[in-house]
N, C-alpha and C. Protein backbone atom coordinates (compact mmCIF):
# COMPACT_ATOMS: atom_id res chain seq x y z
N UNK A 1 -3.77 141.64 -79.80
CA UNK A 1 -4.87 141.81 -78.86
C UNK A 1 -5.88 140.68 -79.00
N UNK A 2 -6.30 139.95 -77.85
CA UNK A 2 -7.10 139.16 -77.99
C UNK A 2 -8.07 139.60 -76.96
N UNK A 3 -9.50 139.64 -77.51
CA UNK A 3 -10.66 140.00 -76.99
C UNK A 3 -11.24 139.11 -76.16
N UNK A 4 -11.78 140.29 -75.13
CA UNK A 4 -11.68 139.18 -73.33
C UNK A 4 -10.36 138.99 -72.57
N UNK A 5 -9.34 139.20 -73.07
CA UNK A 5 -8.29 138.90 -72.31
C UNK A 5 -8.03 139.58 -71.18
N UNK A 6 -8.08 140.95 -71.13
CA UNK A 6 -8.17 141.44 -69.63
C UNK A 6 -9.37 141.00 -68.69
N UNK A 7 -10.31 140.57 -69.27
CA UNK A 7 -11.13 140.10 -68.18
C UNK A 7 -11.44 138.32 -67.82
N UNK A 8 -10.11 137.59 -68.16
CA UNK A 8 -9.70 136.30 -67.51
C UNK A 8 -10.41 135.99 -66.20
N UNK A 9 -9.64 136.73 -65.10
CA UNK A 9 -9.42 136.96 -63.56
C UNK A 9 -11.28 137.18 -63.58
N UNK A 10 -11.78 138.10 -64.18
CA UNK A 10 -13.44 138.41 -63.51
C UNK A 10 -14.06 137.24 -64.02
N UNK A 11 -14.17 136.53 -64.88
CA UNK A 11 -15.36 135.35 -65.51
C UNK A 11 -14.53 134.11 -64.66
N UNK A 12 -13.13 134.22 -64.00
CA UNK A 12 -12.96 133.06 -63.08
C UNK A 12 -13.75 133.24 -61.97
N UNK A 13 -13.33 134.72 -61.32
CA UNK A 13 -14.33 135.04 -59.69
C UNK A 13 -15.63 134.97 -60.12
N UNK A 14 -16.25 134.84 -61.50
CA UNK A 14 -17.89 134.71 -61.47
C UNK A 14 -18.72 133.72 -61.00
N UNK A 15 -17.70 132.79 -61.89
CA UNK A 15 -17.71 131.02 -61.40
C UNK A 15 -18.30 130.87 -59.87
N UNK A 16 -17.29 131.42 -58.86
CA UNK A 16 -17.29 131.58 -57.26
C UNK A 16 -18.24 132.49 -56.99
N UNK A 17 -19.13 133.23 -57.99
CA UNK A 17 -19.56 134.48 -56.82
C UNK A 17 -20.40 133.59 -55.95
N UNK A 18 -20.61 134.52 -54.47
CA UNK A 18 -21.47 134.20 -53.39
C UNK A 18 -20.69 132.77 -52.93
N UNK A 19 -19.99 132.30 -52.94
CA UNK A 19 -19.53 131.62 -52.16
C UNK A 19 -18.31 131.93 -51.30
N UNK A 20 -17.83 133.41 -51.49
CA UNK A 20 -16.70 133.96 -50.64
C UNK A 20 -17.37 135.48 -50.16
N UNK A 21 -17.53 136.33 -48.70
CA UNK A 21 -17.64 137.50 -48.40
C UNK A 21 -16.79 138.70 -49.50
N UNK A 22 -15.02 138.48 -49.18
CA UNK A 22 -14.57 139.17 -49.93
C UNK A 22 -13.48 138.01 -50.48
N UNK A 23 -12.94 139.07 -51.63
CA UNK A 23 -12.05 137.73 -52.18
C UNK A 23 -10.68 139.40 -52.38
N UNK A 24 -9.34 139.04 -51.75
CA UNK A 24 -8.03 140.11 -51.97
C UNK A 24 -7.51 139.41 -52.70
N UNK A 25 -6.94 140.18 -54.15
CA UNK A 25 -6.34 140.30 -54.99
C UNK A 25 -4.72 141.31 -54.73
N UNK A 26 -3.78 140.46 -53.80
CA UNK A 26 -2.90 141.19 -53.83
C UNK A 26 -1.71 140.99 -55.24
N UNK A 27 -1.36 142.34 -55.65
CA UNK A 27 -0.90 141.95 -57.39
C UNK A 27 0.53 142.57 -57.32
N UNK A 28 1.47 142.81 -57.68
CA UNK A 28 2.31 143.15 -57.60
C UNK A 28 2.25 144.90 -58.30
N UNK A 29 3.49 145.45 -57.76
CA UNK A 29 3.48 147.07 -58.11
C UNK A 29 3.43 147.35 -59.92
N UNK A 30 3.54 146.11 -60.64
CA UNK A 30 3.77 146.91 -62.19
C UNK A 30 2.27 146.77 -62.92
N UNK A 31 1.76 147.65 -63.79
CA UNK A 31 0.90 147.56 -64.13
C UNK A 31 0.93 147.35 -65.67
N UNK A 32 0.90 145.69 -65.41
CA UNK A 32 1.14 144.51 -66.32
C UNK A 32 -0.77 144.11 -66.53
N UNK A 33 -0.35 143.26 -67.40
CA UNK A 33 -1.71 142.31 -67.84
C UNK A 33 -2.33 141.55 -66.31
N UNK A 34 -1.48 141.29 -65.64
CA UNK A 34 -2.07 140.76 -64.36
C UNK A 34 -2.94 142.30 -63.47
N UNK A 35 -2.00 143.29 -63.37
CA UNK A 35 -3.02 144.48 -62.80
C UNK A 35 -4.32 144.73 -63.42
N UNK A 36 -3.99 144.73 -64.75
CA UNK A 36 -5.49 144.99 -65.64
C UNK A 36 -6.13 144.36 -65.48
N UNK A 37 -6.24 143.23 -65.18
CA UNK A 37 -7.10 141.52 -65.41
C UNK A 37 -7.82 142.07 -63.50
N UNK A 38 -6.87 142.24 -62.64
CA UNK A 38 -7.56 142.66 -61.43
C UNK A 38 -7.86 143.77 -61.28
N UNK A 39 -8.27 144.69 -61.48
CA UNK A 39 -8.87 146.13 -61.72
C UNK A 39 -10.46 145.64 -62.33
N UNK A 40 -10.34 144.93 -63.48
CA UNK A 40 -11.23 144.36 -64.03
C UNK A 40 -12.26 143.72 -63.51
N UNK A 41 -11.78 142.97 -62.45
CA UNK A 41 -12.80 141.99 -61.50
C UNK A 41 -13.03 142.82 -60.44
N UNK A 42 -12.24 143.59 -59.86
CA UNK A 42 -12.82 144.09 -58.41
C UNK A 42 -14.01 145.06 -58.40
N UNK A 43 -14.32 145.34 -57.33
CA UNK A 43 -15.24 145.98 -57.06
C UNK A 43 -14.98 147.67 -56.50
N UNK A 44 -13.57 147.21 -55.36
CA UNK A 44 -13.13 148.50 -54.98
C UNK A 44 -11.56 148.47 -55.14
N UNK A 45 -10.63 149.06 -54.79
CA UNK A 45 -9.08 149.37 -55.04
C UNK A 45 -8.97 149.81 -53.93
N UNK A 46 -7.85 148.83 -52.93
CA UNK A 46 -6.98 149.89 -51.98
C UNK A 46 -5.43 149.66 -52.15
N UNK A 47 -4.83 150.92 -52.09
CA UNK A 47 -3.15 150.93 -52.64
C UNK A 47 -2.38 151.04 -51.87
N UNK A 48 -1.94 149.91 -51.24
CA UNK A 48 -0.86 150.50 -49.83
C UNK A 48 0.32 150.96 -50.48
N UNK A 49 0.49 152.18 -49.86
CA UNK A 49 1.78 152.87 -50.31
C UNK A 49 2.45 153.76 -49.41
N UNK A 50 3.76 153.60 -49.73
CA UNK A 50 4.89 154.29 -48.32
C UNK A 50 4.83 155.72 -48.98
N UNK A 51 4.69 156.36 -48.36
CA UNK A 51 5.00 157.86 -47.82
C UNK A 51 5.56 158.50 -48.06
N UNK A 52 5.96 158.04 -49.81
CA UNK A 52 7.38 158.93 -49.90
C UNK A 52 7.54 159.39 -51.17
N UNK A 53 8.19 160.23 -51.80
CA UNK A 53 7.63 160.87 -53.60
C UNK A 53 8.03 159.85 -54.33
N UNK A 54 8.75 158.83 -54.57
CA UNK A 54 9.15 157.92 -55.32
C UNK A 54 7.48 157.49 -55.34
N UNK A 55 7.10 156.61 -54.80
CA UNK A 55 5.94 155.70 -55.03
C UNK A 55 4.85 156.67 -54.57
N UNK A 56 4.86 157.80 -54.48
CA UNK A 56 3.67 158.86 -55.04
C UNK A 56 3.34 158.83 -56.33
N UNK A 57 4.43 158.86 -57.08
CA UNK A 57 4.72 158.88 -58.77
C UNK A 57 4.04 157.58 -58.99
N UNK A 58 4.52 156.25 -58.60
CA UNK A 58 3.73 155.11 -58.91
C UNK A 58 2.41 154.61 -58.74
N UNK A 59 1.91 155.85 -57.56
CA UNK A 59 0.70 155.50 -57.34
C UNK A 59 -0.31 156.59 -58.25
N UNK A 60 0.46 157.31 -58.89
CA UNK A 60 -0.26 158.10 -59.87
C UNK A 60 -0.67 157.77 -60.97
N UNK A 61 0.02 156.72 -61.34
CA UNK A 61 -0.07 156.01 -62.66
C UNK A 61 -0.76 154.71 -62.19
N UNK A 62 -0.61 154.03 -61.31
CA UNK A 62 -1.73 153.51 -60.14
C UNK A 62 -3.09 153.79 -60.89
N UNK A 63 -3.46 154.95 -60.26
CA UNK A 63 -4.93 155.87 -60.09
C UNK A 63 -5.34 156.24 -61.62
N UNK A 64 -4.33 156.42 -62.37
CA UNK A 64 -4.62 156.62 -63.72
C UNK A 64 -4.89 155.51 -64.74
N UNK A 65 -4.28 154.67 -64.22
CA UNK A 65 -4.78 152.66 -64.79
C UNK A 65 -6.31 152.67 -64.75
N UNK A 66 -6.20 152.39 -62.83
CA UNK A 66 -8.00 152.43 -62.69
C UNK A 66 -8.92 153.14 -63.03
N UNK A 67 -8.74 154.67 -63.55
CA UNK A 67 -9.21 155.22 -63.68
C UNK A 67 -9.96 155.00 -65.24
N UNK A 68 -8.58 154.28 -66.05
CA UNK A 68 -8.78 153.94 -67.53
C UNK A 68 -9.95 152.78 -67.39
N UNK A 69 -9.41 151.70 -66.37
CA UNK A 69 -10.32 150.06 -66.41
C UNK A 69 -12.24 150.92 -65.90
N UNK A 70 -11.65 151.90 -65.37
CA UNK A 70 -13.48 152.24 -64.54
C UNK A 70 -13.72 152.77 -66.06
N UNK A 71 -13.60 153.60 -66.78
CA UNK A 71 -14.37 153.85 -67.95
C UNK A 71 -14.03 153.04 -69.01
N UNK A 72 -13.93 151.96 -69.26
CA UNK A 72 -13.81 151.25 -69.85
C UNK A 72 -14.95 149.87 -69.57
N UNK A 73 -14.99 149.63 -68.10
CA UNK A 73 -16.21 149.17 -67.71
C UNK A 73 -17.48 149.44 -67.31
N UNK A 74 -17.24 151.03 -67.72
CA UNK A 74 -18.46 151.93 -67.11
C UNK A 74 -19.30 151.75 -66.01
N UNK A 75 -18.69 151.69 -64.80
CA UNK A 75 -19.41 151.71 -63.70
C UNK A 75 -17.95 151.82 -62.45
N UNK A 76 -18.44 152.26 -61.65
CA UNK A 76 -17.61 153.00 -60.45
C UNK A 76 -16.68 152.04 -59.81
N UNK A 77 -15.26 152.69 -59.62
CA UNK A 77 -14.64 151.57 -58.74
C UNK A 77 -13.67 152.51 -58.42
N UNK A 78 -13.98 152.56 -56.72
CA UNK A 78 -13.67 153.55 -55.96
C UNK A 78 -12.25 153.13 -55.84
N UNK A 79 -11.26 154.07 -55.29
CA UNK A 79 -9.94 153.62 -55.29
C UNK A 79 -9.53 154.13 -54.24
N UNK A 80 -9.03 153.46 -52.71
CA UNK A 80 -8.32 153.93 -51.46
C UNK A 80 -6.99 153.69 -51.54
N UNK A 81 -6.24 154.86 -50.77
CA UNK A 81 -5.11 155.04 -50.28
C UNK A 81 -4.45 154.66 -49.05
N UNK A 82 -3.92 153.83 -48.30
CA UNK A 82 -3.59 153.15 -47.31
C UNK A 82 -2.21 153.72 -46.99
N UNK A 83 -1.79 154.43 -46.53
CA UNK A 83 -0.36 154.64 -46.11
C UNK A 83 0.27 153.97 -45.64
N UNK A 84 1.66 152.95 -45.90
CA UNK A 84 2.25 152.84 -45.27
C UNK A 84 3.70 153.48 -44.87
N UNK A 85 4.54 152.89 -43.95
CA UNK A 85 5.78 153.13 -43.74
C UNK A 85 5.61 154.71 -43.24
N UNK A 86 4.77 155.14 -42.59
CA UNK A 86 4.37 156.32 -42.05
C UNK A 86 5.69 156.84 -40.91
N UNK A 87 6.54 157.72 -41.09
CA UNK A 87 6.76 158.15 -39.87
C UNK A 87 6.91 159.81 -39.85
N UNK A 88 6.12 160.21 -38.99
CA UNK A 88 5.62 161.59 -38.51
C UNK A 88 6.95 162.64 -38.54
N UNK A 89 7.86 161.69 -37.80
CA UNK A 89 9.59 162.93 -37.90
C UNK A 89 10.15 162.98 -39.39
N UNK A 90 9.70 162.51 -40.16
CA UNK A 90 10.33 163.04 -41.29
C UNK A 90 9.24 163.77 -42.38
């Protein structure tokens, strides 16, 4: 363990603050040292996810990551759900 290391990604976007409105952090589905490092910097979380119990399960452990990085940084970081791959007949 090296101290500071999950928060790489936030003391880079500090550098930049106020020179971008928003800045997307799209990260891939595993929640690796790169997810932690962005959980870390953001402000809010949205999780696009298909519609289906497989990646319900992933987005549970998703919600339970952020949930660890928000008390760990003690202060709020809301987390949205975005559905995709929606279809109503099934």
């Amino acid at each position: 363990n090296q101290p500071g290391l999950g928060l790489a990604l936030q003391n880079a976007m500090t550098r930049h603050a106020g020179q971008h409105d928003y800045i997307l952090l799209d990260c891939p589905p595993t929640l690796g040292l790169l997810m932690i490092n962005a959980l870390a910097a953001c402000d809010r979380v949205v999780v696009p996810t298909q519609a289906e119990p497989l990646a319900l399960h992933g987005l549970a452990s998703m919600v339970r990551t952020a949930d660890m990085v928000q008390r760990s940084r003690r202060r709020e970081l809301p987390v949205s759900i975005l559905p995709t791959l929606f279809d109503r007949r099934t």
